[in-house]
C-alpha atoms as a PDB file:
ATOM      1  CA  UNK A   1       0.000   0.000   0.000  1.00  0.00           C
ATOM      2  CA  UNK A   2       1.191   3.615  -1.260  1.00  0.00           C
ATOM      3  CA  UNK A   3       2.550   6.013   1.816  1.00  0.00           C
ATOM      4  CA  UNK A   4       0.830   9.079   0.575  1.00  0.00           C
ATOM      5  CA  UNK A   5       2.833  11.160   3.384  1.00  0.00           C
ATOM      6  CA  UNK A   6       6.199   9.532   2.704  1.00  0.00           C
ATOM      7  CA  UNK A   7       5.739   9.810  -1.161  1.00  0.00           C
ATOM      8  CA  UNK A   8       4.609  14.153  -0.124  1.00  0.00           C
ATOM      9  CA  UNK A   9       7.618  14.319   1.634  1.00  0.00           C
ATOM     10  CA  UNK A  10       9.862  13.182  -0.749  1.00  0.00           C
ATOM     11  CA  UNK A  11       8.035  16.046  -3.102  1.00  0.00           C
ATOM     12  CA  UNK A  12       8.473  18.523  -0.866  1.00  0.00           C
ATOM     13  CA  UNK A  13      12.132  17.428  -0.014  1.00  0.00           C
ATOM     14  CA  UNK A  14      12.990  17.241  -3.596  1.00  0.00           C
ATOM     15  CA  UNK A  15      11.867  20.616  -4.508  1.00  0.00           C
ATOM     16  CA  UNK A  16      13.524  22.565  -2.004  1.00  0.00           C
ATOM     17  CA  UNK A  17      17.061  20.282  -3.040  1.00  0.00           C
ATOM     18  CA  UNK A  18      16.029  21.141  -6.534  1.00  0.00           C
ATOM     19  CA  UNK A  19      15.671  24.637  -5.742  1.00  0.00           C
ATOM     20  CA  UNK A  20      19.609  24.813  -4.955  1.00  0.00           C
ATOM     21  CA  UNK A  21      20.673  22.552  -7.705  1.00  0.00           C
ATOM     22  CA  UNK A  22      20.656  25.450 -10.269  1.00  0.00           C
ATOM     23  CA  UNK A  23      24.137  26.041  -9.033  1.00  0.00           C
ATOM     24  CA  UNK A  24      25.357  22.419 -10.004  1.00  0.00           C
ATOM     25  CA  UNK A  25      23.181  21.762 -12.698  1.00  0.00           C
ATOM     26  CA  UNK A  26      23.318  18.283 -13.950  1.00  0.00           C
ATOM     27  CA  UNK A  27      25.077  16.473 -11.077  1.00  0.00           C
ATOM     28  CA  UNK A  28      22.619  18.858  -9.115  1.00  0.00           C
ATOM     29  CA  UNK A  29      18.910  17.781 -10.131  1.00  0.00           C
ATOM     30  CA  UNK A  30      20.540  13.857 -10.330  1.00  0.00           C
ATOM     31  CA  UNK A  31      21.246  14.520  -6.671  1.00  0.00           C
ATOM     32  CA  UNK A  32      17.929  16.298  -5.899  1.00  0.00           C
ATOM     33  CA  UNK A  33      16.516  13.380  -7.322  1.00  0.00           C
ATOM     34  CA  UNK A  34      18.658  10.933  -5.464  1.00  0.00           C
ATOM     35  CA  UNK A  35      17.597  13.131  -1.764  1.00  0.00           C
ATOM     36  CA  UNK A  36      13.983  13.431  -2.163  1.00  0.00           C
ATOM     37  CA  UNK A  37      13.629   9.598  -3.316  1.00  0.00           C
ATOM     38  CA  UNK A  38      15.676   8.782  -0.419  1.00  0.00           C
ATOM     39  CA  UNK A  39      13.574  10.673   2.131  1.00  0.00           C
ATOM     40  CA  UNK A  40      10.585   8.960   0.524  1.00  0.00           C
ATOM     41  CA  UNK A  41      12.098   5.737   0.817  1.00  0.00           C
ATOM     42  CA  UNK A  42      13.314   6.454   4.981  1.00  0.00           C
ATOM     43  CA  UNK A  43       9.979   7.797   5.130  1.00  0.00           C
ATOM     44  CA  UNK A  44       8.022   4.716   4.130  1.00  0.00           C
ATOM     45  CA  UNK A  45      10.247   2.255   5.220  1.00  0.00           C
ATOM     46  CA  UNK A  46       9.469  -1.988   4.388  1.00  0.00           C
ATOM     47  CA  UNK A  47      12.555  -2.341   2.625  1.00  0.00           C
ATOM     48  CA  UNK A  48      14.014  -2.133  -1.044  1.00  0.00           C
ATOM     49  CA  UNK A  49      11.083  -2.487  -2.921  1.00  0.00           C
ATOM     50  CA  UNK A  50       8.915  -0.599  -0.925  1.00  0.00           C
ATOM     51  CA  UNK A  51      11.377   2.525  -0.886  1.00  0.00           C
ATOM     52  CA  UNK A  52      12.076   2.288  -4.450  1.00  0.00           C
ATOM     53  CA  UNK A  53       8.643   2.080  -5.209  1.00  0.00           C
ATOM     54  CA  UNK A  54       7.767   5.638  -3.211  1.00  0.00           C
ATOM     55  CA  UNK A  55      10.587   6.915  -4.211  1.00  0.00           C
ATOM     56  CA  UNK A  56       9.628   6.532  -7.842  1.00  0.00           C
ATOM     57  CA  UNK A  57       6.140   8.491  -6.970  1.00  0.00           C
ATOM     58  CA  UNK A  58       7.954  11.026  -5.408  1.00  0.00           C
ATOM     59  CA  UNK A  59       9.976  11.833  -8.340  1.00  0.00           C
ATOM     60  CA  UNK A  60       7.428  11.059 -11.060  1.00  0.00           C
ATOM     61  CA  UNK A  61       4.926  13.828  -9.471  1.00  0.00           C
ATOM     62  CA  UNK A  62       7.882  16.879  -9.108  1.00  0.00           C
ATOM     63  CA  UNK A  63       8.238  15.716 -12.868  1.00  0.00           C
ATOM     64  CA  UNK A  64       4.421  15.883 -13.271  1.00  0.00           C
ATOM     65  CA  UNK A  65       4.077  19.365 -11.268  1.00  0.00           C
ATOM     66  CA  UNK A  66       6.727  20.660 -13.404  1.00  0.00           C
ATOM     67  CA  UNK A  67       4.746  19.058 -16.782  1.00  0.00           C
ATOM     68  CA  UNK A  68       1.529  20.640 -15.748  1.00  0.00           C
ATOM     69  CA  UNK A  69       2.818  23.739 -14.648  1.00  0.00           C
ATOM     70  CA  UNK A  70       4.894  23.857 -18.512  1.00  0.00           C
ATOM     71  CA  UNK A  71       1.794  22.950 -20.090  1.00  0.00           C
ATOM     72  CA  UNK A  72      -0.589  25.959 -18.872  1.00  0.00           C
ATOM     73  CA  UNK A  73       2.371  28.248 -20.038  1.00  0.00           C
ATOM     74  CA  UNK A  74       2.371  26.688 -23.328  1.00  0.00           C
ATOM     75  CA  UNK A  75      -1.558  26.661 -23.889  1.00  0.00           C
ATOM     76  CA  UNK A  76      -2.031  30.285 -22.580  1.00  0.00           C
ATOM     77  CA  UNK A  77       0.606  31.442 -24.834  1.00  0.00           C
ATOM     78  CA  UNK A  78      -0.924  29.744 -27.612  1.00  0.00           C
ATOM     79  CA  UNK A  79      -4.076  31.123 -27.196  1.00  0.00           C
ATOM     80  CA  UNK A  80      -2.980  34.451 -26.795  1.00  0.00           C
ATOM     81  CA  UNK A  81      -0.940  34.615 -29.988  1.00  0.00           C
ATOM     82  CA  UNK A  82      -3.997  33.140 -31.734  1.00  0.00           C
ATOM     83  CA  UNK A  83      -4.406  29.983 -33.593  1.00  0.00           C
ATOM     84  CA  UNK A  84      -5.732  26.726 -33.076  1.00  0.00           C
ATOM     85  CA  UNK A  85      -2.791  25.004 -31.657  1.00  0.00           C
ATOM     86  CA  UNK A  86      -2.904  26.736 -28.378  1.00  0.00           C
ATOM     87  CA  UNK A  87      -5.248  23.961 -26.554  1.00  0.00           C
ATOM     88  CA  UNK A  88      -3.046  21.064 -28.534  1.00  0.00           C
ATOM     89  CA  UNK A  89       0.293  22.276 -28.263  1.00  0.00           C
ATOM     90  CA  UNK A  90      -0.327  22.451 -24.265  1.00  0.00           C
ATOM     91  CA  UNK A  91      -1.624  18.809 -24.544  1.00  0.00           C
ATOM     92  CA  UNK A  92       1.308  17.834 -26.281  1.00  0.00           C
ATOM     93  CA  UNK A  93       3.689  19.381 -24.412  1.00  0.00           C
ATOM     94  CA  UNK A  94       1.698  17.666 -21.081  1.00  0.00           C
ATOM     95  CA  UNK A  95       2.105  14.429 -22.815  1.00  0.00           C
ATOM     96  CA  UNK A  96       6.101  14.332 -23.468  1.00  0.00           C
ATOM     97  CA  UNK A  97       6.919  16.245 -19.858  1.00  0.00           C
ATOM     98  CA  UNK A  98       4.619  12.883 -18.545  1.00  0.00           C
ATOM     99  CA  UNK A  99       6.887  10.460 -20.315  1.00  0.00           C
ATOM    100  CA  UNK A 100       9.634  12.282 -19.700  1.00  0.00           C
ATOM    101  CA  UNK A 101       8.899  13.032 -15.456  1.00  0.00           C
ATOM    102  CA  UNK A 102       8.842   9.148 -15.453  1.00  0.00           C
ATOM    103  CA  UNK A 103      12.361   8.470 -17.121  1.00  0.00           C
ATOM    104  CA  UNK A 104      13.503  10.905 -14.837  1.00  0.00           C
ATOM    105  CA  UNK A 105      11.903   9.219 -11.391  1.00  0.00           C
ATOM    106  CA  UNK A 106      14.518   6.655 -12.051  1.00  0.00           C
ATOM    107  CA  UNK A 107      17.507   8.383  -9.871  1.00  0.00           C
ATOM    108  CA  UNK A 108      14.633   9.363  -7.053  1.00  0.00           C
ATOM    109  CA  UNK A 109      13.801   5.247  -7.015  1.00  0.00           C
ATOM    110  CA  UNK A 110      16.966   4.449  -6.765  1.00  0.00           C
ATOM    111  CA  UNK A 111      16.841   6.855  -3.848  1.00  0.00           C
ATOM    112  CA  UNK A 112      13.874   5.609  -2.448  1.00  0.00           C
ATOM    113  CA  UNK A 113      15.287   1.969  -2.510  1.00  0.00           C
ATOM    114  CA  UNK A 114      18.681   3.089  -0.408  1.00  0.00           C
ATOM    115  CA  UNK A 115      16.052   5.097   1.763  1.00  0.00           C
ATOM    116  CA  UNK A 116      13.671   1.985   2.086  1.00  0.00           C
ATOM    117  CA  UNK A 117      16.999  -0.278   2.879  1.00  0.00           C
ATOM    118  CA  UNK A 118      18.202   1.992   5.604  1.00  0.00           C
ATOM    119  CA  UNK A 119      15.117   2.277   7.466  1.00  0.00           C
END
């Protein structure tokens, strides 16, 4: 069964990381990730698979935040300029930040399964 409040905490602990990792930016965000699946993991505890497992949600909704977030940007810009590709181009762009906020919950399961060992 899904945590909720380890998998929020993760969130929240990734963000603020992520916040600071503008100064080392690749190794930065990869370690962001890494911290805020970890404190999912710790959080939720029952082992590897468990702590991978919220650690992976943790990571996958920052990327989906972010997604969401990019997409509203991208639709009210569309609409604004005119055309009919502002309501599809923020779909789109929704759709690949998705895919993409998963590949990228990899480093915060990885995280999450150090976090769940630990724990």
């Amino acid at each position: 069964m899904t945590d909720w409040k380890a998998v929020f905490v993760g969130f929240l602990v990734g963000v603020v990381v992520s916040v600071f990792a503008f100064a080392i930016p690749v190794i930065g965000h990869i370690g962001a990730g890494l911290i805020g699946g970890f404190a999912a993991g710790y959080v939720a505890g029952g082992g590897i698979g468990s702590g991978a497992w919220h650690g992976l949600l943790a990571g996958a909704l920052g990327g989906l935040v972010v997604a969401i977030l990019l997409a509203i940007v991208v639709t009210v810009a569309g609409v604004a300029i005119g055309g009919p590709f502002g309501l599809l181009g923020g779909a789109g762009v929704f759709a690949i930040g998705a895919v993409i906020a998963l590949l990228l919950a990899i480093d915060s399961a990885i995280g999450g399964a150090v976090g769940g060992l630990l724990n």
